[in-house]
C-alpha atoms as a PDB file:
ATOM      1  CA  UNK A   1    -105.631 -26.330 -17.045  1.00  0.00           C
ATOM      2  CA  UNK A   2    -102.853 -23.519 -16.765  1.00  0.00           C
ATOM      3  CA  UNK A   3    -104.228 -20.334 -14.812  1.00  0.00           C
ATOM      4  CA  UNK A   4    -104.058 -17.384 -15.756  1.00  0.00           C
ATOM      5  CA  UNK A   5    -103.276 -13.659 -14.401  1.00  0.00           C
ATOM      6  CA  UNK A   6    -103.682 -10.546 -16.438  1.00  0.00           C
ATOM      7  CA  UNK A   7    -100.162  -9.383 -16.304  1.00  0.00           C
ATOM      8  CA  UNK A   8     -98.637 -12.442 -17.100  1.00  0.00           C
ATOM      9  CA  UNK A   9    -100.639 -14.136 -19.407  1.00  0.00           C
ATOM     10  CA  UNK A  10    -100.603 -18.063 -19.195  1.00  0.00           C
ATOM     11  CA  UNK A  11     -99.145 -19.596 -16.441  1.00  0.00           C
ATOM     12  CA  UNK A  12     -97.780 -23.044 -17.411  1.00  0.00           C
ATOM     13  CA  UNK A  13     -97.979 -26.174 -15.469  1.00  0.00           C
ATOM     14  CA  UNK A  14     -95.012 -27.585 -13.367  1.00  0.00           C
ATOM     15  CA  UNK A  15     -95.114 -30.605 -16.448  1.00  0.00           C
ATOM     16  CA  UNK A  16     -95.319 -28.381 -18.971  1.00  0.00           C
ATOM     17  CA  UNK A  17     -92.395 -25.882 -17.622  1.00  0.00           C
ATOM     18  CA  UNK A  18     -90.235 -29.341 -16.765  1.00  0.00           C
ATOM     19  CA  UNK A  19     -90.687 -30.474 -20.428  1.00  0.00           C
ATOM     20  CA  UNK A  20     -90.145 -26.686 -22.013  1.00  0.00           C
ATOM     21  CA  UNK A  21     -86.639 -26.729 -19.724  1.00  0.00           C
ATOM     22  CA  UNK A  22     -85.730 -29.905 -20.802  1.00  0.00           C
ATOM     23  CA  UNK A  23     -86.030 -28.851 -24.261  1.00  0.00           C
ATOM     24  CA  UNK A  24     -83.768 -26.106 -23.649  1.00  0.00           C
ATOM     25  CA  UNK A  25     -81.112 -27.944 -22.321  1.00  0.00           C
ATOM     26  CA  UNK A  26     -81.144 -30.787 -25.285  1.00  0.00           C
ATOM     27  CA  UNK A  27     -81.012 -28.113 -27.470  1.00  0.00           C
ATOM     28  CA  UNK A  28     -78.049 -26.895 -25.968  1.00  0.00           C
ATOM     29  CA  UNK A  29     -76.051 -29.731 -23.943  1.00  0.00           C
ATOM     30  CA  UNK A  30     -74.914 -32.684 -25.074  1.00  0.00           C
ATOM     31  CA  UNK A  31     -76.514 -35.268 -23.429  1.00  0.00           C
ATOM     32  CA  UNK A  32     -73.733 -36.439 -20.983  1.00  0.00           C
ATOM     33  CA  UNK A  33     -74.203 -32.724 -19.714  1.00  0.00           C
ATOM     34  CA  UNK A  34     -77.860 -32.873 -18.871  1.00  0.00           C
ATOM     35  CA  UNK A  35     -77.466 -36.225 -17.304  1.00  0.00           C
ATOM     36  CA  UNK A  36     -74.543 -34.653 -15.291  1.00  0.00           C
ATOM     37  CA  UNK A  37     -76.937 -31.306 -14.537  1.00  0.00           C
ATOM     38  CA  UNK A  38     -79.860 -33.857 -13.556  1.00  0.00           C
ATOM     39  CA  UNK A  39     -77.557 -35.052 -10.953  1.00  0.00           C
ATOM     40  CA  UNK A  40     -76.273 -31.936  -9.472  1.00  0.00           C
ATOM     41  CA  UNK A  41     -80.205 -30.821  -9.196  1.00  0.00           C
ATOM     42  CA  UNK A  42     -80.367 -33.987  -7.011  1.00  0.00           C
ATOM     43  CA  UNK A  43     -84.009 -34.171  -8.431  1.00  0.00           C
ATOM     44  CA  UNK A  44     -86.206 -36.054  -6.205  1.00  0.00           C
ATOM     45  CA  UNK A  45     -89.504 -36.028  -7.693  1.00  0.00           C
ATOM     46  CA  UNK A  46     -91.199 -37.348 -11.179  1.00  0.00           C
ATOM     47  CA  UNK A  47     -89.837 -40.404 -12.528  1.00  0.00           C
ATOM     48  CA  UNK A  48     -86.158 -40.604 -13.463  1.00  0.00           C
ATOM     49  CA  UNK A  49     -86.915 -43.375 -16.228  1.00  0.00           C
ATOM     50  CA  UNK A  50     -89.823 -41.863 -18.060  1.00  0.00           C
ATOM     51  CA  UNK A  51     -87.332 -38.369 -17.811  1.00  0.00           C
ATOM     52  CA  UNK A  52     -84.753 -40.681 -19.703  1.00  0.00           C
ATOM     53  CA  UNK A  53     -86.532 -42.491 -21.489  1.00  0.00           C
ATOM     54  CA  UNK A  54     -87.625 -38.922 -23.197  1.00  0.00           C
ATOM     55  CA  UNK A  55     -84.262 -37.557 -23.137  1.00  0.00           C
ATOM     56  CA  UNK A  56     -82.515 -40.413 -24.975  1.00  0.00           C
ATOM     57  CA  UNK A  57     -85.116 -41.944 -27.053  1.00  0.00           C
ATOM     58  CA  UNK A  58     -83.629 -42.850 -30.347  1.00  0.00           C
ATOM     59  CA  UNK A  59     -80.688 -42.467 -29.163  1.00  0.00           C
ATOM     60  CA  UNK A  60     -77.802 -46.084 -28.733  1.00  0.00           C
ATOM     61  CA  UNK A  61     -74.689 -46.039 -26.644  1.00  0.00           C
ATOM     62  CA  UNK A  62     -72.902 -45.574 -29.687  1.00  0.00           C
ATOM     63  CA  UNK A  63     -74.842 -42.682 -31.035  1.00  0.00           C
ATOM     64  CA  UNK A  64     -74.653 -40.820 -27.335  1.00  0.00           C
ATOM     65  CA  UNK A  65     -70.526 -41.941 -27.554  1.00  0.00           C
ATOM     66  CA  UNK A  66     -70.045 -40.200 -31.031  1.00  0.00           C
ATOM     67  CA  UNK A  67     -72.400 -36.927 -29.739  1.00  0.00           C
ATOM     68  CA  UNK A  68     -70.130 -37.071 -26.175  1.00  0.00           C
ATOM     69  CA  UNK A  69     -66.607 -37.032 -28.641  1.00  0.00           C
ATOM     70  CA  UNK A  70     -68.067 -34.539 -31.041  1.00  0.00           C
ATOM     71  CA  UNK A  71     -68.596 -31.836 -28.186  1.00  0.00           C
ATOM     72  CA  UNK A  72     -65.299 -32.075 -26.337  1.00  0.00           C
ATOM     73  CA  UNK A  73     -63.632 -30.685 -29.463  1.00  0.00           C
END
C-alpha cells in the first residue's frame, strides 16, 4: 500500500513509478530508443524479460522494423 505524507499526497510504489515511467517513454520513444535507454541505465534489478515482454507485447520484428524506419524520418 503506497504511504502517504500530507504535503505530497500519495506516494507511489517503486512498481508502480517503474511502470508510470515506462509509459512515458513508449509514449514518446520508439521502441529501439527505450531498449537503447534500458541499456545505458545498466538496470540491474527486476526482470529484464517480464520488462520486455510488457514493452513489446503485440508487437513482431516486422512491426518494431516499420516503427524503427518510420521515426528516423
Amino acid at each position: 500500500m503506497p504511504e502517504a505524507f500530507p504535503s505530497f499526497g500519495t506516494i507511489e510504489t517503486e512498481q508502480e513509478l517503474t511502470e508510470e515511467a515506462f509509459a512515458i517513454l513508449r509514449q514518446h520513444l520508439p521502441p529501439h530508443k527505450v531498449a537503447r535507454l534500458l541499456a545505458l541505465w545498466k538496470i540491474d534489478s527486476g526482470d529484464y524479460v517480464k520488462e520486455r515482454d510488457s514493452l513489446f507485447s503485440g508487437s513482431t520484428v516486422d512491426s518494431l522494423f516499420e516503427e524503427a524506419k518510420s521515426a528516423q524520418g
